[in-house]
Protein backbone atom coordinates (compact mmCIF):
# COMPACT_ATOMS: atom_id res chain seq x y z
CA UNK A 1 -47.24 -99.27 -92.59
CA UNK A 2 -46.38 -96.40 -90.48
CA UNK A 3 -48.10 -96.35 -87.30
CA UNK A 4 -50.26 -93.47 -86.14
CA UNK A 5 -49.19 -91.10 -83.18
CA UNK A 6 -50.64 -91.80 -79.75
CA UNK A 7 -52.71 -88.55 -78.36
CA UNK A 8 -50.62 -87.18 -75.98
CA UNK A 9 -51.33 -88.19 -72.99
CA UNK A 10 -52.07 -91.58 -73.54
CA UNK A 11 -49.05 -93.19 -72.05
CA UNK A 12 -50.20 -92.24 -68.68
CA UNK A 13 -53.63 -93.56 -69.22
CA UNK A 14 -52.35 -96.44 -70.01
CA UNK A 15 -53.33 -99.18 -67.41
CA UNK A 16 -50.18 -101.54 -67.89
CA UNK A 17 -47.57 -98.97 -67.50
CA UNK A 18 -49.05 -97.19 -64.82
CA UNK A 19 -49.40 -100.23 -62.74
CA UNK A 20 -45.76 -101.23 -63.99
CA UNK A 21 -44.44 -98.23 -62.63
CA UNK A 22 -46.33 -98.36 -59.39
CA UNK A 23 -45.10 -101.56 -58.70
CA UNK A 24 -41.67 -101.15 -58.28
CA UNK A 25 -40.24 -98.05 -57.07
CA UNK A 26 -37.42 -98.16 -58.40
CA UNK A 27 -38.68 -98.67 -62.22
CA UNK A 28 -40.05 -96.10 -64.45
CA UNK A 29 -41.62 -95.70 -68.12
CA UNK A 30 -41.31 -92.90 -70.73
CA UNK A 31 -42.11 -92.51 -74.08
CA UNK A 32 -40.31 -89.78 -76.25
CA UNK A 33 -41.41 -87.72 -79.61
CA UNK A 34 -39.24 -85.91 -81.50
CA UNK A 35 -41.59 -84.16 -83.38
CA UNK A 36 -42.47 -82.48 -80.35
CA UNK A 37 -39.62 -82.85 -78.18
CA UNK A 38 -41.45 -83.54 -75.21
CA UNK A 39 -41.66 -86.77 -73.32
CA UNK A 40 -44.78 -88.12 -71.89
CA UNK A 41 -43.66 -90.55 -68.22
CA UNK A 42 -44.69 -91.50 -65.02
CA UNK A 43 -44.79 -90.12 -61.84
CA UNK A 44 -41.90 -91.71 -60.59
CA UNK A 45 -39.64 -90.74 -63.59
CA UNK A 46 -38.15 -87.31 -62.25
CA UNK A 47 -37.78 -88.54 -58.89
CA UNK A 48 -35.25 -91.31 -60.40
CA UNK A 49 -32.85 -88.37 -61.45
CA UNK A 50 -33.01 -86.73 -58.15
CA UNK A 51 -35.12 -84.18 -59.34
CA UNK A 52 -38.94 -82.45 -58.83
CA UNK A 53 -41.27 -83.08 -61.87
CA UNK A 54 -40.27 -81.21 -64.61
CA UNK A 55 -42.63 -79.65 -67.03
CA UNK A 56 -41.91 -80.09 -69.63
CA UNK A 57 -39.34 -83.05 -69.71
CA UNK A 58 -36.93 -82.30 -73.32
CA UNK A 59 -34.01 -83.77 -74.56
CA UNK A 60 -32.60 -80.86 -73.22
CA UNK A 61 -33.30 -81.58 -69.75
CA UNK A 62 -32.40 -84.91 -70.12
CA UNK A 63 -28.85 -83.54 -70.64
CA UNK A 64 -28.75 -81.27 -68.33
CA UNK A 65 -28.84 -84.04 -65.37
CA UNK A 66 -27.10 -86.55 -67.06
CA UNK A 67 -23.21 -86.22 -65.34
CA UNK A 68 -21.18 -84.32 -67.90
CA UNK A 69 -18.88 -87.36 -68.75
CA UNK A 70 -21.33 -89.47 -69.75
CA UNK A 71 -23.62 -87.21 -72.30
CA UNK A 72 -21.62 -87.49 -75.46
CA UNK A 73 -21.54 -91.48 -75.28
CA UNK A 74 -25.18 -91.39 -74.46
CA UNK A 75 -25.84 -88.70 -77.39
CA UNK A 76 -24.40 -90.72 -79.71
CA UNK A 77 -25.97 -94.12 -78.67
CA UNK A 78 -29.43 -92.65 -78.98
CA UNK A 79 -28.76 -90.21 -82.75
CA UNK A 80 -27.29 -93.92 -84.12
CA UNK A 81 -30.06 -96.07 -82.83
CA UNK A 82 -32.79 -93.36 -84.55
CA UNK A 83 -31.02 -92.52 -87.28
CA UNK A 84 -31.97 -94.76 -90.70
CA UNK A 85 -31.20 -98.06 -90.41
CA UNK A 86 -30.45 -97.88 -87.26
CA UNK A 87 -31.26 -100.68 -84.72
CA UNK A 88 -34.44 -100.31 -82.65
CA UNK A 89 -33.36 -100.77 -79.61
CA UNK A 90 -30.65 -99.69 -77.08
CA UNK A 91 -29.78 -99.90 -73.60
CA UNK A 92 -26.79 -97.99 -71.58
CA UNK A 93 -26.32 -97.72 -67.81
CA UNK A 94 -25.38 -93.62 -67.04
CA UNK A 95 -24.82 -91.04 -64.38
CA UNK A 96 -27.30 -88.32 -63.27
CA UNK A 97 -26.60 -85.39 -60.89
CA UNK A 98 -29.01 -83.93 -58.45
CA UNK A 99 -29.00 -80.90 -57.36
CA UNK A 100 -27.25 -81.40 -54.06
CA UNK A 101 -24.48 -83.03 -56.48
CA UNK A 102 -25.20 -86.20 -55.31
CA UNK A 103 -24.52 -88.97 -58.31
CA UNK A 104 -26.86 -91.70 -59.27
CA UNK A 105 -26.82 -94.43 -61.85
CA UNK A 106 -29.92 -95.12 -63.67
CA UNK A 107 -30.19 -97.75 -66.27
CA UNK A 108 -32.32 -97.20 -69.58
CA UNK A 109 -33.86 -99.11 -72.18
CA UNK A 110 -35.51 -97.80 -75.53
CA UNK A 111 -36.94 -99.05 -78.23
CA UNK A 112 -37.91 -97.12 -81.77
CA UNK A 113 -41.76 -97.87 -81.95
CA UNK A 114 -42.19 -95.33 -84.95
CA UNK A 115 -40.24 -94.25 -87.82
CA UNK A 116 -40.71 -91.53 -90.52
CA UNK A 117 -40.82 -92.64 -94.47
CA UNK A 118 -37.21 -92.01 -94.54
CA UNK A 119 -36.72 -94.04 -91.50
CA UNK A 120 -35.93 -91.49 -88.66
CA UNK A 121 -37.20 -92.41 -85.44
CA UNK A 122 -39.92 -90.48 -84.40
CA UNK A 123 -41.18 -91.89 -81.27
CA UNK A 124 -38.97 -93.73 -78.42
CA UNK A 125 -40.46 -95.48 -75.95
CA UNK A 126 -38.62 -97.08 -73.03
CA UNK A 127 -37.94 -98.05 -69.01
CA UNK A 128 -35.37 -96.54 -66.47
CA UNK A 129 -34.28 -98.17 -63.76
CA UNK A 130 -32.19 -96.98 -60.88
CA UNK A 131 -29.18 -99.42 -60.35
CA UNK A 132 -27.53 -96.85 -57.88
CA UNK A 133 -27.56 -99.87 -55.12
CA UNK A 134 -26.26 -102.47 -57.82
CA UNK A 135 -23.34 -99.88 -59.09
CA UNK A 136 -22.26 -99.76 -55.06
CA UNK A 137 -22.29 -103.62 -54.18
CA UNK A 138 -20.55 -103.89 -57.70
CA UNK A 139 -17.80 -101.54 -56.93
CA UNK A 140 -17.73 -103.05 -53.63
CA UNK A 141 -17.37 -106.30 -54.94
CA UNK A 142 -14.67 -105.56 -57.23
CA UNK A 143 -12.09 -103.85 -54.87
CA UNK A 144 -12.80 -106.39 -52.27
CA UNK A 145 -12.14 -109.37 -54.92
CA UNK A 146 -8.69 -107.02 -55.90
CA UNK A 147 -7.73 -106.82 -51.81
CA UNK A 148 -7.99 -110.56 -52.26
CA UNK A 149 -5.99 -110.78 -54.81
CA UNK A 150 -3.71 -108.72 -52.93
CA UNK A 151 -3.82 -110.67 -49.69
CA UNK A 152 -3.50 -113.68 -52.38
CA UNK A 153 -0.44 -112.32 -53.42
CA UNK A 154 1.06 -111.33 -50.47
CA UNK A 155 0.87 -114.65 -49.43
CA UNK A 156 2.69 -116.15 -52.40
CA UNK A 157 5.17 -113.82 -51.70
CA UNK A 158 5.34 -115.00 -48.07
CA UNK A 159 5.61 -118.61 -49.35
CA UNK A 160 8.76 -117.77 -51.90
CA UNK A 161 10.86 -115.15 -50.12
CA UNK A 162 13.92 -116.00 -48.33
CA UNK A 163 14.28 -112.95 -46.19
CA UNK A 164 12.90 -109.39 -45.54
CA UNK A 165 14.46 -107.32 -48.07
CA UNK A 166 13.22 -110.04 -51.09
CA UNK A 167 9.82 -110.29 -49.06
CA UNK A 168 9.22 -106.33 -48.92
CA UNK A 169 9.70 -106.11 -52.82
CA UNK A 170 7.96 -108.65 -53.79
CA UNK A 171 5.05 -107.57 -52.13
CA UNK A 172 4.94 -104.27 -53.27
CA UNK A 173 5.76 -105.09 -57.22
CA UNK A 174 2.96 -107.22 -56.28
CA UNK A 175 0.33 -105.03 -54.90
CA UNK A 176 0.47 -102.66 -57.72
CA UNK A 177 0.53 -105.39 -60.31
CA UNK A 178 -3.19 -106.39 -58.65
CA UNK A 179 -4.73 -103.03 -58.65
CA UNK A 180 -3.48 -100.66 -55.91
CA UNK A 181 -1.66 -97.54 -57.47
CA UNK A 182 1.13 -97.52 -55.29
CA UNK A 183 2.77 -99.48 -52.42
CA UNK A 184 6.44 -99.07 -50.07
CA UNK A 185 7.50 -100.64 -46.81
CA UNK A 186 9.24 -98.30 -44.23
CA UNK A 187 11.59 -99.80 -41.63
CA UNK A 188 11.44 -98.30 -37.92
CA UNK A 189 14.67 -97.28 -37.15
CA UNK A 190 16.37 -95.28 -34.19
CA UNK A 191 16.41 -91.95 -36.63
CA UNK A 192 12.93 -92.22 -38.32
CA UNK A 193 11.40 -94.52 -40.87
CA UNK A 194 13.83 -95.51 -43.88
CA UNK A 195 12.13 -96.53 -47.38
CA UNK A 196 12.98 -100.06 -47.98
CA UNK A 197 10.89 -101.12 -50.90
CA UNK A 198 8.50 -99.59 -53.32
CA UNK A 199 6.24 -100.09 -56.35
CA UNK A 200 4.01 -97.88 -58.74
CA UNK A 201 3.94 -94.42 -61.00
CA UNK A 202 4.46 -91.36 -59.20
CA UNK A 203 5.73 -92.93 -56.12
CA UNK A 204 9.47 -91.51 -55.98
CA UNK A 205 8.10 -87.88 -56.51
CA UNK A 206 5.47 -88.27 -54.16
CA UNK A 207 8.36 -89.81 -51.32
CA UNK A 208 10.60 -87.72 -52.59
CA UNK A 209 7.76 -84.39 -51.45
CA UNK A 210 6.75 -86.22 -48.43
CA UNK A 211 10.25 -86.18 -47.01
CA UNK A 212 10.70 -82.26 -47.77
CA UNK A 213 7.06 -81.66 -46.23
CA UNK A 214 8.29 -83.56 -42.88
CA UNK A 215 11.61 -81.77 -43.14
CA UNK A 216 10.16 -78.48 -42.74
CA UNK A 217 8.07 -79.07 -39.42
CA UNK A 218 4.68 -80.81 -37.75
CA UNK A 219 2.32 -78.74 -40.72
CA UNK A 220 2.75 -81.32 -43.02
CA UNK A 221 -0.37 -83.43 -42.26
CA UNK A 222 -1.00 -86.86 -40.94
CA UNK A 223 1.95 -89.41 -42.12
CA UNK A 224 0.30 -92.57 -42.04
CA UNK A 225 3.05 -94.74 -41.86
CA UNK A 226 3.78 -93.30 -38.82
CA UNK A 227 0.83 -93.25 -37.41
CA UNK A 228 1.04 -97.15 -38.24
CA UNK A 229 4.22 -98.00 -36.46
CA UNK A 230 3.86 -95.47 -33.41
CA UNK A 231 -0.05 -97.17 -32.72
CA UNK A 232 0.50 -100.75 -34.03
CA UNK A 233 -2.86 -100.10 -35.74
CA UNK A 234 -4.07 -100.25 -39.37
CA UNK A 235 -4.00 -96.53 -40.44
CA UNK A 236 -6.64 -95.36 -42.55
CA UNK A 237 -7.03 -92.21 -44.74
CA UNK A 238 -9.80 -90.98 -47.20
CA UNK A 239 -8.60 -87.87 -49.03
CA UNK A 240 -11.59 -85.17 -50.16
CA UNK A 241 -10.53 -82.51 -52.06
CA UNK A 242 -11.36 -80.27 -49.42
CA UNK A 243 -9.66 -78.96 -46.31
CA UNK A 244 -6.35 -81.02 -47.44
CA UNK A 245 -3.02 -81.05 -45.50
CA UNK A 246 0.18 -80.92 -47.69
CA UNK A 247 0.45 -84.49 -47.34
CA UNK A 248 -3.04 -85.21 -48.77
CA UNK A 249 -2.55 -82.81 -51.21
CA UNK A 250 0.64 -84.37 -52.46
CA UNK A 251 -0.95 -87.68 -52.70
CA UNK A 252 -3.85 -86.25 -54.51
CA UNK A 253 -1.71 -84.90 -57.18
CA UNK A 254 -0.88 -88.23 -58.01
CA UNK A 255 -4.09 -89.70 -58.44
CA UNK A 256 -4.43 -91.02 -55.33
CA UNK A 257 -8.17 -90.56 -53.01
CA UNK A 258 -7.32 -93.42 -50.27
CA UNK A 259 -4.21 -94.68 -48.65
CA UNK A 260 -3.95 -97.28 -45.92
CA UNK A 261 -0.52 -98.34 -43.69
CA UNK A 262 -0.29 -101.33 -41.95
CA UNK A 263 1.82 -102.17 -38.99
CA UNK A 264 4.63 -104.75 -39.67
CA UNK A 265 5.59 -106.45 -36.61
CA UNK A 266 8.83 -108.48 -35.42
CA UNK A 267 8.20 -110.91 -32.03
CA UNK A 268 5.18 -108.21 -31.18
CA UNK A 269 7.22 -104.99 -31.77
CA UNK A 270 5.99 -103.03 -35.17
CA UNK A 271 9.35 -103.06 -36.84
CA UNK A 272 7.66 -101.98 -40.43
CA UNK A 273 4.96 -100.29 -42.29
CA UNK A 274 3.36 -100.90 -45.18
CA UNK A 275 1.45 -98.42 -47.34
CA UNK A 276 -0.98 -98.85 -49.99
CA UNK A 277 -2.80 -95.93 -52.43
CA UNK A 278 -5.55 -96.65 -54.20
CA UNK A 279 -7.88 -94.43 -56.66
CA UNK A 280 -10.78 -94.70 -55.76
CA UNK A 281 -12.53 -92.96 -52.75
CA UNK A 282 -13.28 -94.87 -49.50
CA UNK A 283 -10.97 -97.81 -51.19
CA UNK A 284 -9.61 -98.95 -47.78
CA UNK A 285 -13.05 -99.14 -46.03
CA UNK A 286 -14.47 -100.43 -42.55
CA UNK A 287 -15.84 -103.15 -44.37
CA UNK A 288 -12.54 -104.53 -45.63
CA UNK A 289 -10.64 -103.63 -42.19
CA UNK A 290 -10.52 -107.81 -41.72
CA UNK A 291 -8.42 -108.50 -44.78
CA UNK A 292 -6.10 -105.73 -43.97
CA UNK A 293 -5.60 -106.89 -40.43
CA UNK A 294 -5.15 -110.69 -42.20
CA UNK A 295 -2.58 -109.12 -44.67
CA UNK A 296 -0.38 -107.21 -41.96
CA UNK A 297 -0.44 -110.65 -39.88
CA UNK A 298 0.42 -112.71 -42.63
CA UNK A 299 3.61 -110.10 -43.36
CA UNK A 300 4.32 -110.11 -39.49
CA UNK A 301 4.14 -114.35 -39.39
CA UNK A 302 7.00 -113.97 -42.12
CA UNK A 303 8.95 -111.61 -40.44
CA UNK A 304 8.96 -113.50 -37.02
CA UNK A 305 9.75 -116.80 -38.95
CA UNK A 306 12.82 -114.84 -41.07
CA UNK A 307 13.66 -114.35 -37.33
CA UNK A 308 13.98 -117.88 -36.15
CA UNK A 309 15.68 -118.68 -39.29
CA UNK A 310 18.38 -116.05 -39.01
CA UNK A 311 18.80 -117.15 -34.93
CA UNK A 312 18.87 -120.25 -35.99
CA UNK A 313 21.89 -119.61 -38.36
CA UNK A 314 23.46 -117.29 -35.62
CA UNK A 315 23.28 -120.68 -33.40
CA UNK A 316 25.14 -122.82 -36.29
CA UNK A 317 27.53 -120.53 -36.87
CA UNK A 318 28.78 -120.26 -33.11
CA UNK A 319 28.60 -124.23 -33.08
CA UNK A 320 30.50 -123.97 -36.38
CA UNK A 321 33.46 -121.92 -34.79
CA UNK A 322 33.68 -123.80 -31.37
CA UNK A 323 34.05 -126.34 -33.54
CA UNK A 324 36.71 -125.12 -35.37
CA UNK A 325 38.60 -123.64 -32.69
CA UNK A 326 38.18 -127.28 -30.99
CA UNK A 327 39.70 -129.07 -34.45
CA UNK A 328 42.70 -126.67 -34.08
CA UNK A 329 43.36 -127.64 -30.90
CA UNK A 330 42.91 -130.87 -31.25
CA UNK A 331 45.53 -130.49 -34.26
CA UNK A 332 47.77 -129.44 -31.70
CA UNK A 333 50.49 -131.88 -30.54
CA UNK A 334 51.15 -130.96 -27.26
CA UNK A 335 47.80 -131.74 -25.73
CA UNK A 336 46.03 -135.43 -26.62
CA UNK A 337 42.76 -135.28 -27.70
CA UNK A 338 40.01 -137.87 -27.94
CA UNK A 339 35.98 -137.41 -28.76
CA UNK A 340 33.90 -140.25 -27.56
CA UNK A 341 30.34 -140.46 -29.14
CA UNK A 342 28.04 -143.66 -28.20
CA UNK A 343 30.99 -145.23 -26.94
CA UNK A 344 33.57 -145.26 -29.49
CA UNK A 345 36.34 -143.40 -30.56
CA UNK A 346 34.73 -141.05 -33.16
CA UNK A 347 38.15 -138.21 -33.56
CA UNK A 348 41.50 -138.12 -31.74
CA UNK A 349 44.64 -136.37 -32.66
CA UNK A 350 48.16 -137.79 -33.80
CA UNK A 351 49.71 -137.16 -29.57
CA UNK A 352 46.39 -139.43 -28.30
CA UNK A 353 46.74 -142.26 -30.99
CA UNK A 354 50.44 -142.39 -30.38
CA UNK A 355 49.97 -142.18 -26.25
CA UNK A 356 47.05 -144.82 -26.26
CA UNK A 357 49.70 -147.07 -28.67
CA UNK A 358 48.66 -146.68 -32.04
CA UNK A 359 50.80 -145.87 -35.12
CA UNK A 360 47.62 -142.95 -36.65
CA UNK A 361 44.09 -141.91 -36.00
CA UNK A 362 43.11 -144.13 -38.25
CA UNK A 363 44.21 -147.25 -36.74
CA UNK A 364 42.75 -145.80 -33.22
CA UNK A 365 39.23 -145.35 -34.61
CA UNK A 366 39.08 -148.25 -36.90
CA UNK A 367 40.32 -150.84 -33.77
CA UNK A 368 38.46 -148.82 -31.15
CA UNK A 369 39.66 -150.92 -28.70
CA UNK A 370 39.26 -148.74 -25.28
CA UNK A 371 38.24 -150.50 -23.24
CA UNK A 372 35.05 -148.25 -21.81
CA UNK A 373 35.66 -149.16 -18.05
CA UNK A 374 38.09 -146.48 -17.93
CA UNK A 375 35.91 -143.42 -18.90
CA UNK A 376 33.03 -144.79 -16.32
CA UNK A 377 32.97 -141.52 -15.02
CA UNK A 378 33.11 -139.27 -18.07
CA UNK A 379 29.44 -138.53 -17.16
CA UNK A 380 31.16 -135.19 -15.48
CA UNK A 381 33.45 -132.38 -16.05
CA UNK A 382 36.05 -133.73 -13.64
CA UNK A 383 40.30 -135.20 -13.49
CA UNK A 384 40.14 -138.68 -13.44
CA UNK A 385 43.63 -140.37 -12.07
CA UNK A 386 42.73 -144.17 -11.77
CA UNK A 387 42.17 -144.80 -15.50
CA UNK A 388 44.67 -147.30 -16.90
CA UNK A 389 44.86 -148.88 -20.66
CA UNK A 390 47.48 -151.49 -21.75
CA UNK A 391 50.22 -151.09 -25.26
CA UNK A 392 51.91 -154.05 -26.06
CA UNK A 393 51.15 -155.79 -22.37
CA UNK A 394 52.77 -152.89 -20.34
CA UNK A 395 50.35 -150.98 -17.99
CA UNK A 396 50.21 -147.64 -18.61
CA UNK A 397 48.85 -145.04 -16.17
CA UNK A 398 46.76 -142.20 -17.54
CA UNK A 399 45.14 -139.23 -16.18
CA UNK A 400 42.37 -137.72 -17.87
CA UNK A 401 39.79 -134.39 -17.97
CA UNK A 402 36.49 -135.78 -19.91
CA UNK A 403 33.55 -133.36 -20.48
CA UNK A 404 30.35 -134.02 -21.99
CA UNK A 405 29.02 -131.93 -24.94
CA UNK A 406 25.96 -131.20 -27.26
CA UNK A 407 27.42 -131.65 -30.71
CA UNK A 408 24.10 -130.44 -32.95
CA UNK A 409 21.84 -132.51 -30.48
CA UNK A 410 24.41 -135.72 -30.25
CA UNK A 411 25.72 -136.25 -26.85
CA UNK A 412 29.79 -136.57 -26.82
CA UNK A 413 32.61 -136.66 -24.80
CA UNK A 414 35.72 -134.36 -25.13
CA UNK A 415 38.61 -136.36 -23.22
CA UNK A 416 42.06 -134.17 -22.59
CA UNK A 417 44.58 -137.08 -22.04
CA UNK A 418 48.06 -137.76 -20.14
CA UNK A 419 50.13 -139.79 -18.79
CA UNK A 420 50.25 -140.12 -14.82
CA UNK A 421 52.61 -140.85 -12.39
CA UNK A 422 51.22 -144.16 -11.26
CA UNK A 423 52.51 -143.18 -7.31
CA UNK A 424 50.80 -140.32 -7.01
């Protein structure tokens, strides 16, 4: 059975849904016929859609606010859920537009109460709810949970990179990969900044634009980047589509409403920049300034330990050649060498084996038989005359220049021997 039409009017006066939509501010009622096209709503309804009451309130007008890419989803959401055999009920969030171009989202719910023989909805009856807030601290949430992923990322790349040319790429390849549109690390150098690494669509043209812009003079527009490494401060640009430099304008022909730069620094000197584009307006926010300050730290930690590392090497290197240069001079006949570590013979050469009376190096370390009273005073860089050892019961007189070294953090001594004339 088909039920009879309400009287119009009779939504307001009803008690429940006036009281519903008193209630909560935010929450409004409606109830639609299409033989009339003319909806019958609370108070509040209009005010939802940024608007003053309409009268009267069509499908028309409806449209009319609704934000222009969202009406022919919502058109065809409401024609299939009144059309025959249809379902009764349906439920989409949407955009509205107010007349100061401000956008809202609004929330509805319907529900076919009454259908014609043929079974076209006749009468719609439903709630709208404004979910503006909810949209915001959803958006919100999301880029925040992608600049964690970021930061997430970054920090793996930290972990598995081996120096600053691996750690730079990985960090952009990984940046895009987690939701920003673009990302490259400049270098500070002596001419300017140099592109080291980059990630994302539309990046090289964009570079490629930026670098004639700068080329031609100071007109070009704020260079964030540079901004970054001159200030050693996070850099931070929203771009309108209004009163744009060249350099905003360039990056909004890629897509591209916020950027950010980040300072990249090397034992407290900004020795980098990194620069992120996102989509979305107002992306790189006051509210996430903490997690950028966290990810250019994070980079910076890196970069001072690649430091260490590489001075480190530098250090091992030099050790590496003294040593070397030592071994070949050692190897050298003319001049008897002999290293003393802990108090044994750890190296000599073929002169110092043969003048301390022993037929190799081998035999000399393997016997070790010095006796250690005569480098007593090996504690200094000094000429020692009064040393003596024994070969084959003769005396022999030796004179002798020990030094004490750091070998890699063991204490030796380098002796330089000879043989003395025992009257002087």
């Amino acid at each position: 059975m088909i039920p009879h039409p309400p009287e119009p009017g009779q939504l307001r006066a009803t008690p429940e849904l006036l009281s519903l939509a008193t209630q909560f501010s935010g929450v409004a009622v409606w109830e639609y016929d299409y033989r009339t096209n003319t909806m019958d709503r609370s108070a509040n309804h209009d005010t939802l859609y940024g608007l003053d009451w309409q009268e009267p309130w069509r499908i028309e007008t409806f449209l009319a606010a609704t934000h222009p890419e969202d009406r022919a989803g919502i058109a065809a959401t409401i024609e299939a859920a009144v059309a025959p055999g249809g379902p009764d009920e349906y439920e989409f969030d949407f955009r509205v537009v107010d007349p100061t171009d401000q956008v809202r989202c609004l929330w509805v719910r319907g529900r076919v109460v009454e259908r014609d023989a043929s079974g076209q909805g006749q009468r719609v009856r439903g709630t709208l709810i404004d979910v503006t807030e909810r949209h915001r601290l959803e958006s919100h949430l999301a880029h925040v949970n992608r600049l964690y992923a970021t930061l997430s990322e970054c920090n793996q790349a930290v972990i598995r990179s081996t120096n600053e040319e691996e750690l730079f790429g990985r960090i952009c390849t990984a940046a895009v990969r987690v939701g920003s549109q673009a990302a490259w690390v400049a270098s500070v150098e002596p001419g300017g900044l140099r592109v080291v690494a980059r990630a994302g669509k539309g990046l090289r043209a964009f570079l490629t634009e930026r670098a004639d812009l700068l080329a031609h003079g100071t007109s070009a527009g704020v260079d964030l980047p540079a901004e970054a490494a001159v200030t050693g401060r996070v850099a931070v640009r929203q771009i309108g589509v209004t009163g744009l430099d060249p350099l905003a304008a360039a990056c909004l022909r890629q897509g591209w409403r916020s950027a950010v730069s980040l300072p990249l620094a090397r034992g407290g000197e900004v020795v980098a920049a990194l620069t992120l584009y996102a989509a979305e307006s107002d992306f790189f926010g006051e509210s996430v300034g903490a997690l950028l300050a966290e990810m250019a730290s994070d980079v910076s930690f890196a970069l001072d330990r690649f430091a260490a590392l590489r001075a480190h090497e530098l250090v091992e290197q030099q050790r590496q050649l003294a040593v070397s240069r030592w071994r070949a001079l050692v190897d050298q006949q003319a001049v008897a060498m002999v290293v003393f570590a802990d108090g044994r013979v750890v190296e000599a050469n073929d002169r110092a084996a043969s003048l301390l009376g022993y037929a190799s190096v081998a035999d000399l370390v393997a016997a070790d038989p010095v006796d250690g009273s005569w480098l007593a005073e090996t504690g200094d860089a000094r000429e020692v005359r009064r040393g003596t050892i024994s070969d084959d019961g003769v005396p022999r007189a030796l004179r002798y220049v020990a030094t004490p070294v750091d070998a890699g953090g063991r204490r030796e001594v380098v002796a330089v021997l000879a043989e003395a004339d025992p009257a002087l």
